[in-house]
PDB file of N, CA and C in Angstrom:
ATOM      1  N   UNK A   1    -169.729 -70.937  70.298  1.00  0.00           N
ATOM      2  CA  UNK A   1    -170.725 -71.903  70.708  1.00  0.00           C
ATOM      3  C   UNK A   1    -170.731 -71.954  72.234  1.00  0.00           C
ATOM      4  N   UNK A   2    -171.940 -71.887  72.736  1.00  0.00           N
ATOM      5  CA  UNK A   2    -171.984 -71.853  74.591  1.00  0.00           C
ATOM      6  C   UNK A   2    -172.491 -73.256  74.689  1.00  0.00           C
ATOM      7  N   UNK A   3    -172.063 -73.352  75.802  1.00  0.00           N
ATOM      8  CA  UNK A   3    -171.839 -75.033  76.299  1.00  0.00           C
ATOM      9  C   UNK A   3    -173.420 -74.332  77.279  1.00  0.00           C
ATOM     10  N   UNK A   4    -174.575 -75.589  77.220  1.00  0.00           N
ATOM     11  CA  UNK A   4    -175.455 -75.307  78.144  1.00  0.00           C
ATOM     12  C   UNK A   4    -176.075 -76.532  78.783  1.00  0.00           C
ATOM     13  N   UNK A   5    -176.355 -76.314  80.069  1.00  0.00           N
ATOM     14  CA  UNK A   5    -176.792 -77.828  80.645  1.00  0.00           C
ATOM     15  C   UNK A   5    -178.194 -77.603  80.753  1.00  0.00           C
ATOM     16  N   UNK A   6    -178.530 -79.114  80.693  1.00  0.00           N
ATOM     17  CA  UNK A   6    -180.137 -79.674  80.999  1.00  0.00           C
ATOM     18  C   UNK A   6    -180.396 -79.314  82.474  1.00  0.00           C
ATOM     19  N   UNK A   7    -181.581 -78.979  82.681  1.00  0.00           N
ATOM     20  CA  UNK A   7    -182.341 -78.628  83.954  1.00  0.00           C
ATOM     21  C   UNK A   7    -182.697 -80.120  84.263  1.00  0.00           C
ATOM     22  N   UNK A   8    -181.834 -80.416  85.301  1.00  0.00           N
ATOM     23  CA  UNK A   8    -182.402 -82.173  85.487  1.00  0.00           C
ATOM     24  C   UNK A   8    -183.631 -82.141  86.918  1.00  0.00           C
ATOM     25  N   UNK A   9    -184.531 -81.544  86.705  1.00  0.00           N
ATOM     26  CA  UNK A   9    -185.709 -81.570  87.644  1.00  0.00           C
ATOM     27  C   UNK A   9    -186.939 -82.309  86.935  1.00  0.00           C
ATOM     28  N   UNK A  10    -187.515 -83.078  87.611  1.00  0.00           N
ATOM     29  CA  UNK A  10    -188.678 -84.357  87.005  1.00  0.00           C
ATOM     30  C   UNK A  10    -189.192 -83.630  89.162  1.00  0.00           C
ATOM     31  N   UNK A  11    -190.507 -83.201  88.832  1.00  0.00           N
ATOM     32  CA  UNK A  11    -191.863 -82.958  89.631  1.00  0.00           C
ATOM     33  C   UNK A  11    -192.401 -83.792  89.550  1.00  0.00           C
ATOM     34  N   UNK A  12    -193.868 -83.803  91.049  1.00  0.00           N
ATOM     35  CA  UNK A  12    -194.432 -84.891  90.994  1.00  0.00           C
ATOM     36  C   UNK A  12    -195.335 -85.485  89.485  1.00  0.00           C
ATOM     37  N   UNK A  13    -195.534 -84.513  88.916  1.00  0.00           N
ATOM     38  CA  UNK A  13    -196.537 -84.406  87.628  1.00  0.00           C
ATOM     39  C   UNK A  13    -195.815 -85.206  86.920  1.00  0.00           C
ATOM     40  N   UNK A  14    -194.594 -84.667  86.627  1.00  0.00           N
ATOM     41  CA  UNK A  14    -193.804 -85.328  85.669  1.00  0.00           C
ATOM     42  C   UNK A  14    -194.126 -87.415  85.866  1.00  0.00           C
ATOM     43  N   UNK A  15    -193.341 -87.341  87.111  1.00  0.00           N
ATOM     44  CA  UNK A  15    -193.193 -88.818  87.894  1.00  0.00           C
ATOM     45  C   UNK A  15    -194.385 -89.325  87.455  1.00  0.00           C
ATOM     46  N   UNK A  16    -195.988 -89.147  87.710  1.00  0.00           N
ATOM     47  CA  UNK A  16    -196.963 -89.548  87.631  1.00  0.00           C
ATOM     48  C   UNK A  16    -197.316 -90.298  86.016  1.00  0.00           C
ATOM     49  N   UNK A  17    -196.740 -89.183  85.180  1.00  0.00           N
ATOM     50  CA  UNK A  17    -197.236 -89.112  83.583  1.00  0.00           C
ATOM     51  C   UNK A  17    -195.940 -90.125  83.197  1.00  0.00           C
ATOM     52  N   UNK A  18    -195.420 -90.407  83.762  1.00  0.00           N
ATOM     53  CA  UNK A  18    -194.103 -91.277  82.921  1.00  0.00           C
ATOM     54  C   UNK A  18    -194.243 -92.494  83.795  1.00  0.00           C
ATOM     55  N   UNK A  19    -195.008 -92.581  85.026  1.00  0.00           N
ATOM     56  CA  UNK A  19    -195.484 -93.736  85.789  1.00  0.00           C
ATOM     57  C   UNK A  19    -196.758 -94.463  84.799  1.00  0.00           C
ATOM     58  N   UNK A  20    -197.814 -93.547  84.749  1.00  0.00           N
ATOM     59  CA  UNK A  20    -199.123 -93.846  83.769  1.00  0.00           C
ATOM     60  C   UNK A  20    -198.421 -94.192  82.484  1.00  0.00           C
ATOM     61  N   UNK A  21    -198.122 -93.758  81.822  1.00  0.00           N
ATOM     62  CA  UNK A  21    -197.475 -94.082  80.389  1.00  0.00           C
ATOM     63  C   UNK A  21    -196.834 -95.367  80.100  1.00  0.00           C
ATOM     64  N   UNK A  22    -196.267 -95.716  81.620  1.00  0.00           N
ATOM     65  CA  UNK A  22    -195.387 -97.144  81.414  1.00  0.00           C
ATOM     66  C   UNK A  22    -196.389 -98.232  82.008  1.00  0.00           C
ATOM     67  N   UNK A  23    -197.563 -98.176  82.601  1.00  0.00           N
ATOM     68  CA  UNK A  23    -197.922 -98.982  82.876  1.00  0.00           C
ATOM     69  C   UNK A  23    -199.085 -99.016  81.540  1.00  0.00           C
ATOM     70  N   UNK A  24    -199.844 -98.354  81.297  1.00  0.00           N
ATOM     71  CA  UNK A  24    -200.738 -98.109  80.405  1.00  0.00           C
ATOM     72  C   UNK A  24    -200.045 -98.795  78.977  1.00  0.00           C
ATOM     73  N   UNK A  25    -199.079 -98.219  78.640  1.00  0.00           N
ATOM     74  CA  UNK A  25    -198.300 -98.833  77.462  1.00  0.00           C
ATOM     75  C   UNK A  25    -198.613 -97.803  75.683  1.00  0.00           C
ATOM     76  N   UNK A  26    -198.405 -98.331  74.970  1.00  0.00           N
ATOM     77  CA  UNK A  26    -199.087 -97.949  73.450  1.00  0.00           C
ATOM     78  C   UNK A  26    -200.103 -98.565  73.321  1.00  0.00           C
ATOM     79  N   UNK A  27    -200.518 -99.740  74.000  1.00  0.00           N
ATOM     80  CA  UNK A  27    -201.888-100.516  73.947  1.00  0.00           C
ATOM     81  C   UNK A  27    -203.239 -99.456  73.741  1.00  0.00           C
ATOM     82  N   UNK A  28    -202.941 -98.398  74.853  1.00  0.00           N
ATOM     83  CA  UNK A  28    -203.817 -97.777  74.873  1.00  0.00           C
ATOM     84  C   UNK A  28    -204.526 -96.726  73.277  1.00  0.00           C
ATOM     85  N   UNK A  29    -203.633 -96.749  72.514  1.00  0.00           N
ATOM     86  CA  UNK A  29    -203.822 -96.372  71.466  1.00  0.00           C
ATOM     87  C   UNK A  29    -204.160 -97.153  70.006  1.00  0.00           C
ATOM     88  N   UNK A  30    -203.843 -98.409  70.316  1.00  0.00           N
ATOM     89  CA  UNK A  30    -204.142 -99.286  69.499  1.00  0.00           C
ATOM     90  C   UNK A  30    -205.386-100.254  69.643  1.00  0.00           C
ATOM     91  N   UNK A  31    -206.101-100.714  70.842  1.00  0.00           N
ATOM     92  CA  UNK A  31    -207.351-101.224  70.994  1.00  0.00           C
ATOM     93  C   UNK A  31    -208.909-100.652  70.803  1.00  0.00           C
ATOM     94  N   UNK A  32    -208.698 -99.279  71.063  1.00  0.00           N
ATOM     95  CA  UNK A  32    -210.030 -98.632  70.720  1.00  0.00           C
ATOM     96  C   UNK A  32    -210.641 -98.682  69.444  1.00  0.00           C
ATOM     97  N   UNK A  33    -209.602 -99.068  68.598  1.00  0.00           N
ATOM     98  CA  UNK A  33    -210.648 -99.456  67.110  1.00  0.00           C
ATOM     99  C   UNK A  33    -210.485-100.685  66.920  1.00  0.00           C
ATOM    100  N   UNK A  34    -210.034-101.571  67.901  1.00  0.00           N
ATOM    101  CA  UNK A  34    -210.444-102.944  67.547  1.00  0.00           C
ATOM    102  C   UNK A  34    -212.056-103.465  68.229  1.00  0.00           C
ATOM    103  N   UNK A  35    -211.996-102.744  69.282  1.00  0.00           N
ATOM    104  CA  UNK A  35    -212.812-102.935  69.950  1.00  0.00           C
ATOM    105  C   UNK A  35    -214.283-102.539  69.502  1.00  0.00           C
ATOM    106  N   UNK A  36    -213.949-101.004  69.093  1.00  0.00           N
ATOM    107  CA  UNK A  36    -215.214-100.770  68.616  1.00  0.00           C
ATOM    108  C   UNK A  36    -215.551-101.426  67.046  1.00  0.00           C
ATOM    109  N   UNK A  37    -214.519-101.990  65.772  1.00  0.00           N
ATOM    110  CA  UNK A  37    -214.983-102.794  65.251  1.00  0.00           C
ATOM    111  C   UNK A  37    -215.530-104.537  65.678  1.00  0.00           C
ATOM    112  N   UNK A  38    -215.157-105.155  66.649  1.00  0.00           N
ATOM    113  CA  UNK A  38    -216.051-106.023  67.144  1.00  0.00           C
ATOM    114  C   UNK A  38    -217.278-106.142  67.331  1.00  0.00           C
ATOM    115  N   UNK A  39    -217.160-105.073  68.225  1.00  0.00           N
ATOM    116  CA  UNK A  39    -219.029-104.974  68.674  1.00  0.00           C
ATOM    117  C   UNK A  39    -219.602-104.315  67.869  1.00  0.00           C
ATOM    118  N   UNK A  40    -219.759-104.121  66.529  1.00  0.00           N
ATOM    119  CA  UNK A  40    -220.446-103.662  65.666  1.00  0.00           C
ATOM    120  C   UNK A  40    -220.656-102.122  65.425  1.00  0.00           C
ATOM    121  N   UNK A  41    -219.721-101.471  65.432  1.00  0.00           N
ATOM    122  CA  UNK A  41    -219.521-100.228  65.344  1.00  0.00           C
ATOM    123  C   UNK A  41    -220.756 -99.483  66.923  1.00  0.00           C
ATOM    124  N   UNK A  42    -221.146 -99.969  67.517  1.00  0.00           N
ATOM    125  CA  UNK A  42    -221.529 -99.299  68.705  1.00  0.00           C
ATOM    126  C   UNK A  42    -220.852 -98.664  69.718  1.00  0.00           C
ATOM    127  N   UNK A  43    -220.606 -97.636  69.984  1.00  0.00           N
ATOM    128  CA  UNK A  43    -220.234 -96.553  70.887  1.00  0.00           C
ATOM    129  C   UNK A  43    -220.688 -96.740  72.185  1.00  0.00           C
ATOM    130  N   UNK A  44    -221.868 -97.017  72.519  1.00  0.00           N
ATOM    131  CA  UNK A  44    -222.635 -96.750  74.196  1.00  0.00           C
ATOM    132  C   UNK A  44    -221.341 -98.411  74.402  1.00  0.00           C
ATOM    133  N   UNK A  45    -221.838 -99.360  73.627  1.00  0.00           N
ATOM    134  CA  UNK A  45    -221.363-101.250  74.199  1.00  0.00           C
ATOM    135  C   UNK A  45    -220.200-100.670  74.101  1.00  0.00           C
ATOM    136  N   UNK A  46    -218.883-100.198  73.340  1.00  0.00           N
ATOM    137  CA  UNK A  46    -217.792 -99.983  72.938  1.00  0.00           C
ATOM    138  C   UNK A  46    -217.468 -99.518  74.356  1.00  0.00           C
ATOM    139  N   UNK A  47    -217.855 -98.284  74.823  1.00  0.00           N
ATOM    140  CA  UNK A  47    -217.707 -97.576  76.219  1.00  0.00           C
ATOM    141  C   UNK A  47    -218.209 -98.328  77.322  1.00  0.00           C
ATOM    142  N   UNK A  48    -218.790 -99.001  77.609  1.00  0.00           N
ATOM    143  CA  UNK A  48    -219.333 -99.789  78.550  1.00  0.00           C
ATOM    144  C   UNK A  48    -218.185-101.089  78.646  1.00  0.00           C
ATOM    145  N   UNK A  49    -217.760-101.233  77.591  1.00  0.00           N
ATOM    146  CA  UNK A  49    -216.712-102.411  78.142  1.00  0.00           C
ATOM    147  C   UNK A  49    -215.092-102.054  78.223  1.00  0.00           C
ATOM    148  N   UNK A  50    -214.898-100.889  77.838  1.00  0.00           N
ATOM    149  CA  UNK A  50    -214.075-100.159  78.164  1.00  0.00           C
ATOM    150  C   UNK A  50    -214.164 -99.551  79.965  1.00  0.00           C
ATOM    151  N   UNK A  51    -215.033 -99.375  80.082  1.00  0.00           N
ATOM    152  CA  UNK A  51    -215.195 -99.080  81.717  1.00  0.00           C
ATOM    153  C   UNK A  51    -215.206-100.317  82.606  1.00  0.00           C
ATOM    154  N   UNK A  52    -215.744-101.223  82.177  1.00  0.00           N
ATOM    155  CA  UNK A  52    -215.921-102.793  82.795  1.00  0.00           C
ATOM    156  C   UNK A  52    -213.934-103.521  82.656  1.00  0.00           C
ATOM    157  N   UNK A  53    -213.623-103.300  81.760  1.00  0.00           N
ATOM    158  CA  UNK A  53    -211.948-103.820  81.729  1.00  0.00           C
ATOM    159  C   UNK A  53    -211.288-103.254  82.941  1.00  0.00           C
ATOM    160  N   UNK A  54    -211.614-101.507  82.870  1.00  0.00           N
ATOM    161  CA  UNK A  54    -211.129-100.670  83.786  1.00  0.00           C
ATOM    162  C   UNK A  54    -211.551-101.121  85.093  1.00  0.00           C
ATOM    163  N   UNK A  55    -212.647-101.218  85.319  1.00  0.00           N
ATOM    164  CA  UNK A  55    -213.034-101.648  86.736  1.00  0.00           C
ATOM    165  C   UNK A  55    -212.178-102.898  87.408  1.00  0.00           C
ATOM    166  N   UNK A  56    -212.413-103.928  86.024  1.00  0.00           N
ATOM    167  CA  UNK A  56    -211.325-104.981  86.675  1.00  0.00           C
ATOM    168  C   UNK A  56    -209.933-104.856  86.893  1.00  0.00           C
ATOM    169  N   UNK A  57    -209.609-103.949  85.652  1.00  0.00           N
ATOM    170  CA  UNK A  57    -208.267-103.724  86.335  1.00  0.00           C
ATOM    171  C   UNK A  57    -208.006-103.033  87.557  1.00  0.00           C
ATOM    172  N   UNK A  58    -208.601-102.063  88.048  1.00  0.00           N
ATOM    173  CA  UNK A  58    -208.869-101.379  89.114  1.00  0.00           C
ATOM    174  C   UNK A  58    -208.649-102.601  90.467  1.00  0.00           C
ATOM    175  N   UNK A  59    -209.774-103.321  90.208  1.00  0.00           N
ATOM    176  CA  UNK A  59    -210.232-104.225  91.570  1.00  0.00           C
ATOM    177  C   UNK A  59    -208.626-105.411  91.598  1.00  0.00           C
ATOM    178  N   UNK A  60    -207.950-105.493  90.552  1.00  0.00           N
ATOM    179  CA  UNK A  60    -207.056-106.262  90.487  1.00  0.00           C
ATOM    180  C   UNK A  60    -205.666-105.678  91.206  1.00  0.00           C
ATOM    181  N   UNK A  61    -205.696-104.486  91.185  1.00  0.00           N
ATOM    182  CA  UNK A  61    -204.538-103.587  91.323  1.00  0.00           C
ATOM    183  C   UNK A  61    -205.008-103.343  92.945  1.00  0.00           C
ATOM    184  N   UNK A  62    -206.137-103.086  93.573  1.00  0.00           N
ATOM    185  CA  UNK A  62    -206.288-103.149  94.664  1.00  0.00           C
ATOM    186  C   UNK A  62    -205.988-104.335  95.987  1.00  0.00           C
ATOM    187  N   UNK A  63    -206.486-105.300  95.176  1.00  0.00           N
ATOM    188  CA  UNK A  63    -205.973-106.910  95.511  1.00  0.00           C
ATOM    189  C   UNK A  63    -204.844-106.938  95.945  1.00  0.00           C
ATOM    190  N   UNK A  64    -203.812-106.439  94.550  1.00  0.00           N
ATOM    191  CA  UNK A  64    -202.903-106.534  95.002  1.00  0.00           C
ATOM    192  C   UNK A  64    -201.783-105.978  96.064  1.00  0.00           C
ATOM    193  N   UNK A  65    -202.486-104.049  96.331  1.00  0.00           N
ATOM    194  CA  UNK A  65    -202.263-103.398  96.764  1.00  0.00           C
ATOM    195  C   UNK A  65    -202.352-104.104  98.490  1.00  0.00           C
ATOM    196  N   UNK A  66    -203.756-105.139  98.598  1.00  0.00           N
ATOM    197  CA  UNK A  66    -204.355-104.857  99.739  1.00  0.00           C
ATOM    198  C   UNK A  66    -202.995-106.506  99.591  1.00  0.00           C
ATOM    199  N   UNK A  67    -203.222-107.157  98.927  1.00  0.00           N
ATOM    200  CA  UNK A  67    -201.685-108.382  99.381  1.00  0.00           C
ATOM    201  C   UNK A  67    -200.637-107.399  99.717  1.00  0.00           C
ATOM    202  N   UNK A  68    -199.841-106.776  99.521  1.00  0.00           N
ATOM    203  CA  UNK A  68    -198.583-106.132  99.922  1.00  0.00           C
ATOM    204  C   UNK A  68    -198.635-105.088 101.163  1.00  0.00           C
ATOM    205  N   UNK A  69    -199.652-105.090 101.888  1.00  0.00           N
ATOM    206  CA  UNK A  69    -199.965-104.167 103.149  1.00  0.00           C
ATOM    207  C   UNK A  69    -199.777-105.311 103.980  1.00  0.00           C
ATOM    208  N   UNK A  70    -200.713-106.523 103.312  1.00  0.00           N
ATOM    209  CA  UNK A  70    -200.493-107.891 104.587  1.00  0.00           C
ATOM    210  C   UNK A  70    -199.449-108.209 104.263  1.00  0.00           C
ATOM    211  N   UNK A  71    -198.393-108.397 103.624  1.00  0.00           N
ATOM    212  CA  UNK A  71    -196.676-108.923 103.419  1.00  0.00           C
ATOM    213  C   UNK A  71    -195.902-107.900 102.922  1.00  0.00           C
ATOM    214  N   UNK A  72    -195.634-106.904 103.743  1.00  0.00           N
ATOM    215  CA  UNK A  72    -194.586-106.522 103.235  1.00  0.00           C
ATOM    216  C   UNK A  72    -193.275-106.446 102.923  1.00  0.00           C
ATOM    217  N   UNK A  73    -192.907-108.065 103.104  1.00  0.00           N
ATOM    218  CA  UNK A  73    -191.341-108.535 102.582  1.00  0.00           C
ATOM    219  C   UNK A  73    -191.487-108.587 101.360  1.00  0.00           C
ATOM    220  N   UNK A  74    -189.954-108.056 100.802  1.00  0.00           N
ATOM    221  CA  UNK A  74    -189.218-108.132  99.309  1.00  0.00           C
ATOM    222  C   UNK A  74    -189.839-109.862  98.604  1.00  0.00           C
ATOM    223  N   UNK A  75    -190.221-109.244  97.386  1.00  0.00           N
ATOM    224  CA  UNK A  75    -190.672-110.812  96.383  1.00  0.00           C
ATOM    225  C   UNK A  75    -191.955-110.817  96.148  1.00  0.00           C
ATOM    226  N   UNK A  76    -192.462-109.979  96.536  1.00  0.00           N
ATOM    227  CA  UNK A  76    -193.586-109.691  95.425  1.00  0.00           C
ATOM    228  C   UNK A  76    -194.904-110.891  95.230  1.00  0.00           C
ATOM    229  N   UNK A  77    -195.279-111.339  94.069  1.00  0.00           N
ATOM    230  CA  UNK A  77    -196.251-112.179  93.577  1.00  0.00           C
ATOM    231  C   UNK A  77    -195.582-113.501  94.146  1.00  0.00           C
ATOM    232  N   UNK A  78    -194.375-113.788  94.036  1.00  0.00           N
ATOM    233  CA  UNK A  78    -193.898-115.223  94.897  1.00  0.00           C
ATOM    234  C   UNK A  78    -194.422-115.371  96.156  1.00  0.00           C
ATOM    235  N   UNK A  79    -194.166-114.520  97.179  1.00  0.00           N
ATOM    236  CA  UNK A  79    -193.838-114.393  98.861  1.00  0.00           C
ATOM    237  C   UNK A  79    -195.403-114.419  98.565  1.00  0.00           C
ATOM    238  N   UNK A  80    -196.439-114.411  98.084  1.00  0.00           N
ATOM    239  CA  UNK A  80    -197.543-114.452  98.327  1.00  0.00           C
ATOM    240  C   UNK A  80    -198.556-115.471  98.155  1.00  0.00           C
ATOM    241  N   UNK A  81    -197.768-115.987  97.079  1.00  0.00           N
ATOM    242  CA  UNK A  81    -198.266-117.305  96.649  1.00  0.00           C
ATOM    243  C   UNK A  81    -197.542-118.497  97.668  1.00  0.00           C
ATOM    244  N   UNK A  82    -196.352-118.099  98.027  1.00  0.00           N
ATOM    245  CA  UNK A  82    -195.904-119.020  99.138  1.00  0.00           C
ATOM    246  C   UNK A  82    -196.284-119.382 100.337  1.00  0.00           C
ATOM    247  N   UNK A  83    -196.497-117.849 100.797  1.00  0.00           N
ATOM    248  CA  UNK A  83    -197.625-118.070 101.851  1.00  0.00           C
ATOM    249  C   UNK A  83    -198.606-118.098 101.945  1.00  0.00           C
ATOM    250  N   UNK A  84    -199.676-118.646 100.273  1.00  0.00           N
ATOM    251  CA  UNK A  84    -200.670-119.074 100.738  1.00  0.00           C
ATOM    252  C   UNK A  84    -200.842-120.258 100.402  1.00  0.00           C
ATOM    253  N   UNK A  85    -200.214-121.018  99.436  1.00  0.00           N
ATOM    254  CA  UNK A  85    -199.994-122.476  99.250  1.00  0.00           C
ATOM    255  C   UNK A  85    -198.968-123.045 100.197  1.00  0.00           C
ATOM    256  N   UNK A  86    -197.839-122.993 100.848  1.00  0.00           N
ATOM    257  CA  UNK A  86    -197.110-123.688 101.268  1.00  0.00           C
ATOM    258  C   UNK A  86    -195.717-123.529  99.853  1.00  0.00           C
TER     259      UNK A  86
END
């Protein structure tokens, strides 16, 4: 029996797809047929609010992007809310 080791190399590709995967979740596989049974089996509305979620999430993730350029001290969603309420 030969003893053999793992190639421990993770590329940017890799990093990216195991970044997407954890933020995305299994959700992503489980809402598309809830969704499209809601709206009445329609495809064009089904896709249209699938792009509209996306957008918001998009504009939300930017927000936040564009909060952490103006504070970039450690603490996150706190340090931001602190300094804008008191």
């Amino acid at each position: 029996m030969s003893m053999t080791q793992l190639v421990r190399i993770l590329r940017f590709r890799d990093l990216l797809l195991l970044f997407v995967g954890s933020v995305i979740g299994s959700g992503i596989f489980l809402t598309p047929g809830l969704i499209f049974r809601h709206l009445g089996g329609s495809v064009g509305f089904s896709l249209l609010v699938w792009l509209a979620g996306g957008v918001l999430s998009l504009l939300g993730a930017l927000t936040y992007a564009e909060l952490a350029a103006c504070n970039p001290e450690a603490g996150g969603l706190y340090c931001y809310i602190r300094d804008a309420f008191g």
